[in-house]
Protein backbone atom coordinates (compact mmCIF):
# COMPACT_ATOMS: atom_id res chain seq x y z
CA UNK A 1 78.12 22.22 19.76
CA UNK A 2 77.03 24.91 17.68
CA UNK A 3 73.79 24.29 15.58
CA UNK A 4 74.90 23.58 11.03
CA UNK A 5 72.88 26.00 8.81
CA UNK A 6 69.30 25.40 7.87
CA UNK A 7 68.14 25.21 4.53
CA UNK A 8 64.95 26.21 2.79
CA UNK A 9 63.52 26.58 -0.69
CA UNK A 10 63.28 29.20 -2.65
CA UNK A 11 60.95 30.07 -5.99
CA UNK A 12 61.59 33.23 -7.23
CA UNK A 13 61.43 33.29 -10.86
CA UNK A 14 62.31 35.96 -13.05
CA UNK A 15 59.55 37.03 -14.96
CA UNK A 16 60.92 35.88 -18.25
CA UNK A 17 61.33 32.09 -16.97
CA UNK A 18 57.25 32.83 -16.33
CA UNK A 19 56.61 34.05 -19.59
CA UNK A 20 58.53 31.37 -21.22
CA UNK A 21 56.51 28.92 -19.32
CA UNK A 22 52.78 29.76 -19.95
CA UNK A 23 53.54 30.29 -23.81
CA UNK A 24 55.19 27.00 -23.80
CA UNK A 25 51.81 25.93 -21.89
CA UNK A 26 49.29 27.29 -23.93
CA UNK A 27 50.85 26.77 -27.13
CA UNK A 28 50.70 22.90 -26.04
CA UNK A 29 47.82 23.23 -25.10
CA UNK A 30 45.67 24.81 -28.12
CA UNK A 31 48.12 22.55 -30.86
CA UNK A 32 47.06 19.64 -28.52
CA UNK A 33 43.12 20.87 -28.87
CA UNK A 34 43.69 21.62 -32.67
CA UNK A 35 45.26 17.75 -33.31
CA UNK A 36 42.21 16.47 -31.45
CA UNK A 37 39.53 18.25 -33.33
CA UNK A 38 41.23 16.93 -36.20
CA UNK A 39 41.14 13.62 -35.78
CA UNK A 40 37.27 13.99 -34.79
CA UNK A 41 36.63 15.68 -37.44
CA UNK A 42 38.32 12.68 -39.83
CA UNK A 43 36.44 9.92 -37.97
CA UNK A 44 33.18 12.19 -38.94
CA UNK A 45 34.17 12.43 -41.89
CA UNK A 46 34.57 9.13 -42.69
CA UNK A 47 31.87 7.67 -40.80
CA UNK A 48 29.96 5.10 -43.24
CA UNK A 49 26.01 6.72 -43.82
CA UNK A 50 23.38 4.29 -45.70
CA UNK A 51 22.01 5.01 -48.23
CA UNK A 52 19.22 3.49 -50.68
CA UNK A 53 19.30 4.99 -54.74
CA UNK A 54 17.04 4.08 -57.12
CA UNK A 55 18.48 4.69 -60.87
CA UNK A 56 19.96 3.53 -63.97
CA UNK A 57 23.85 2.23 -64.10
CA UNK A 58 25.75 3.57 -67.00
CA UNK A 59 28.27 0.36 -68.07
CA UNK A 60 29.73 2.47 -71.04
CA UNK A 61 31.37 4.58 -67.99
CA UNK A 62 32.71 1.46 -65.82
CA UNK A 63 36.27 2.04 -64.93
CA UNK A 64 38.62 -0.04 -62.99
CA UNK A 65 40.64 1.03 -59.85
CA UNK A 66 43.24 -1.20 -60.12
CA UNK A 67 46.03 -2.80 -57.70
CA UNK A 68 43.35 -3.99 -54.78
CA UNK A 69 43.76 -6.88 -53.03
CA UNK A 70 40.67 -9.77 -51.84
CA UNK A 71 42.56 -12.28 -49.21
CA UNK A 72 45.78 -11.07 -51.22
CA UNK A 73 44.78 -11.69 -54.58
CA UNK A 74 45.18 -9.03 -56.67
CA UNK A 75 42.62 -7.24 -58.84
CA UNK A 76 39.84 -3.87 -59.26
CA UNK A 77 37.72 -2.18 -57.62
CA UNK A 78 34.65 -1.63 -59.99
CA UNK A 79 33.16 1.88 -60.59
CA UNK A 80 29.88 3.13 -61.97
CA UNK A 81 27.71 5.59 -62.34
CA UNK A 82 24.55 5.75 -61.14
CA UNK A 83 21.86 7.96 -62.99
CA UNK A 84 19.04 9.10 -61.46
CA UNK A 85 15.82 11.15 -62.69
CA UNK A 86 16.85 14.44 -61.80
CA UNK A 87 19.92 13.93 -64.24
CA UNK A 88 22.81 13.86 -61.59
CA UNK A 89 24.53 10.71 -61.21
CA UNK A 90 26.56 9.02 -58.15
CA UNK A 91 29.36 7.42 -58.32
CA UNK A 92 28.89 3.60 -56.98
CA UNK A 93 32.00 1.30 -55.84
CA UNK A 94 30.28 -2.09 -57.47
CA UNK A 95 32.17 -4.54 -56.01
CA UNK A 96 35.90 -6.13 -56.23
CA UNK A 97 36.97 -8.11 -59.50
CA UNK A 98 39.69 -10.20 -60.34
CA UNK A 99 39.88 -9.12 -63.58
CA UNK A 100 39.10 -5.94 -65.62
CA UNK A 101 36.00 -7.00 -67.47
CA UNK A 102 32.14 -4.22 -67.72
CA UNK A 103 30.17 -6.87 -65.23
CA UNK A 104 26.39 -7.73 -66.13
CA UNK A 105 24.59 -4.93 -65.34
CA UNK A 106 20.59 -4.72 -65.82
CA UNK A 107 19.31 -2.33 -67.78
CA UNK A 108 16.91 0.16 -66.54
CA UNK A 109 15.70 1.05 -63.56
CA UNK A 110 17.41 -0.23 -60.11
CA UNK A 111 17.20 -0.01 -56.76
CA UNK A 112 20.74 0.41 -54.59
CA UNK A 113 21.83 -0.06 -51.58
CA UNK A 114 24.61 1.04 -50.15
CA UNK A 115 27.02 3.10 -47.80
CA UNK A 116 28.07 6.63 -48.46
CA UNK A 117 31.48 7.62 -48.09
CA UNK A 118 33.45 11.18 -48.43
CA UNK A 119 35.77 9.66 -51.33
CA UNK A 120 36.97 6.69 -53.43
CA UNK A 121 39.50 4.46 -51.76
CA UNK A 122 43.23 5.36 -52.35
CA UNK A 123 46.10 2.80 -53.26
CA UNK A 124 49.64 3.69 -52.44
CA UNK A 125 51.18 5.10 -55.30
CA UNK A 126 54.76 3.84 -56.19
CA UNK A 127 56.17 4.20 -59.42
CA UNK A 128 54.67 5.14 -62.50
CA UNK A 129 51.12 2.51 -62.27
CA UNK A 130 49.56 1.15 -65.65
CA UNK A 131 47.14 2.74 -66.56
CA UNK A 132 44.08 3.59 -69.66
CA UNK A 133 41.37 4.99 -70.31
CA UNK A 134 39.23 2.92 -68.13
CA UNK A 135 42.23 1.21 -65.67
CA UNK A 136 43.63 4.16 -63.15
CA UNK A 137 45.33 3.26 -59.66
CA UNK A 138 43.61 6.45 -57.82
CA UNK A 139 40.88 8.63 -59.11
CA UNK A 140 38.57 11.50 -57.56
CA UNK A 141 34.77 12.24 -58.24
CA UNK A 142 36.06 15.23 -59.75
CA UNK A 143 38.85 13.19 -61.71
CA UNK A 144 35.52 10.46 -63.05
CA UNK A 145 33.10 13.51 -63.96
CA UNK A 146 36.03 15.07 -66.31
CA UNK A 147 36.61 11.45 -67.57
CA UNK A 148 33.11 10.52 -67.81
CA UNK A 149 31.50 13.97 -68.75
CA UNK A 150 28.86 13.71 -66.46
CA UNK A 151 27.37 16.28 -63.41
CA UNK A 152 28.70 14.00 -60.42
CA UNK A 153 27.16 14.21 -56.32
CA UNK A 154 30.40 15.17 -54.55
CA UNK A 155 30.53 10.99 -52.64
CA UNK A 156 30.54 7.80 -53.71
CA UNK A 157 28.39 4.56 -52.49
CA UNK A 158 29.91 1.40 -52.09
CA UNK A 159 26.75 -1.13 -53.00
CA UNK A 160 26.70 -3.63 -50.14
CA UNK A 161 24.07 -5.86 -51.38
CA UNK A 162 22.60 -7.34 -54.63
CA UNK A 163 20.90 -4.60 -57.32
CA UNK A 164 16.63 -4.82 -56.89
CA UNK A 165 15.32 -5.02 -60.30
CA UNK A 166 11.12 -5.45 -60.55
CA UNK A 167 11.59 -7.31 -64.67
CA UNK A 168 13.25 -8.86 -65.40
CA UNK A 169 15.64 -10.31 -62.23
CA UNK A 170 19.12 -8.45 -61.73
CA UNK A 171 21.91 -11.07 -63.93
CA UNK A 172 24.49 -12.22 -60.70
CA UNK A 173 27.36 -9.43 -60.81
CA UNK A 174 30.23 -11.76 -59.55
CA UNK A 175 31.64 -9.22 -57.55
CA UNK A 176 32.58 -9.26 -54.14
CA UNK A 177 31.69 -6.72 -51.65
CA UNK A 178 33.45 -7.63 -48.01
CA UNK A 179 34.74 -3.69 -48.04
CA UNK A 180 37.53 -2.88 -46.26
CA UNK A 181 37.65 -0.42 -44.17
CA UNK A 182 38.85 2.90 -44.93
CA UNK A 183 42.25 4.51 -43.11
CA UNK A 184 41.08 7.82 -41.91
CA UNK A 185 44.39 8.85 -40.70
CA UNK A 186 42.85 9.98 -37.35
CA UNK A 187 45.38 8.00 -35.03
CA UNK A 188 47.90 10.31 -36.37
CA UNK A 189 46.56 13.59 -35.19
CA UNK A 190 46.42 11.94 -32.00
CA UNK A 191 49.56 11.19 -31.74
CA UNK A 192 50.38 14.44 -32.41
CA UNK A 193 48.35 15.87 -29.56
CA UNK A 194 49.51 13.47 -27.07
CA UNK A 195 53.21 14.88 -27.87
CA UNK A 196 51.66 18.86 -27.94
CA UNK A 197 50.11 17.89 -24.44
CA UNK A 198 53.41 16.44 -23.27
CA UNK A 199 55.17 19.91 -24.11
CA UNK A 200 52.47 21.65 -22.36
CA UNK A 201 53.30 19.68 -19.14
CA UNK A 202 57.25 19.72 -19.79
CA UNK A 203 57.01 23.37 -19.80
CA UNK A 204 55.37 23.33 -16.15
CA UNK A 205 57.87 20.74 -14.93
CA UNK A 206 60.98 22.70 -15.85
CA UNK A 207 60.06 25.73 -15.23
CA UNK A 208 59.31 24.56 -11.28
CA UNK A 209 62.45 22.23 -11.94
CA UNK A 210 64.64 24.69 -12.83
CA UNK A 211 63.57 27.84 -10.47
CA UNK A 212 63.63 25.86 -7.24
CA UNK A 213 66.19 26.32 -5.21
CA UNK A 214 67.47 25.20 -1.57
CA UNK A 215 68.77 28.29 0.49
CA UNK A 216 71.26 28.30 3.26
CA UNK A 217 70.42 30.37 6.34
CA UNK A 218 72.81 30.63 9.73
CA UNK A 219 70.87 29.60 12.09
């Protein structure tokens, strides 16, 4: 009997298929990278930093973000400044209220603690919200110094315990201040990565996929 043909691979890509294949690669690759640094960069960003303020809180600039829920009961998120001696003021999350009434706040002097974050919380926006002079649904620091007329820090504290006052005592608030936290958006960039990386490797499987070949030879 005479001996069938052998068969053996072959990978001899054209250069173009090569070409194809790294930029497909790299541009994975780097996207991949940029996604990543992305997201770190929003989970720095929003990372919580205390902080401790002494100042005086202007009520005549409280202003209610409205639509936020406590254990799904609607209601506000209290704002106010905070003055200190310098002259600049920071904008302080008081607390969450069920209703949009200027809460007892001491005069004079106080003592604040609190977290710092990059920006005010955000609400969903659908439709045309309710809104006055001192109700909004969103608002920047840059939004609240126009509104309030006042030079502004660029963050804004959310006050996570009661106000220290030396004389008298600091009046209860009633506000509640189990923050939640805030959506940085980070899982998304890394979703996005994961699918840049998955291109990157696609582009490596095909092109091997696609330029390997089995060869006949006569034996």
């Amino acid at each position: 009997m005479f001996p069938g043909p052998a068969s053996s691979l072959r990978f001899r890509p054209p250069w173009w298929a090569a070409l194809l294949a790294a930029a497909g690669c790299a541009a994975g690759i780097a996207l991949g990278n940029w996604q990543t640094d992305r997201a770190a960069q929003k989970r720095a960003a929003a990372t919580a930093k205390p902080e401790t303020l002494r100042g005086e809180l202007l009520a005549q600039h409280t202003l209610f973000l409205q639509g936020r829920f406590h254990h799904g009961k609607p209601g506000y998120f209290v704002m106010q400044p905070l003055r200190g001696r310098d002259g600049r003021s920071v904008l302080v999350l008081r607390g969450w209220s069920a209703v949009a009434v200027v809460p007892r706040t001491p005069a004079g002097e106080v003592i604040l603690q609190g977290m710092r974050r990059e920006r005010p919380p955000r609400a969903l926006e659908a439709g045309d919200a309710r809104a006055s002079s001192n109700v909004r649904l969103n608002i920047t620091v840059g939004e609240f110094a126009a509104w309030s007329g006042l030079a502004l820090e660029p963050y804004v504290i959310e006050q996570g315990s009661a106000l220290v006052v030396m004389q008298p005592p600091a009046p209860p608030d009633g506000l509640l201040r189990d923050w939640p936290q805030p959506d940085v958006g980070a899982e998304k960039h890394e979703s996005y990565a994961l699918q840049w990386y998955s291109l990157a490797a696609l582009s490596l499987i095909l092109f091997f996929a696609l330029n390997i070949k089995f060869e006949k030879r006569e034996r």
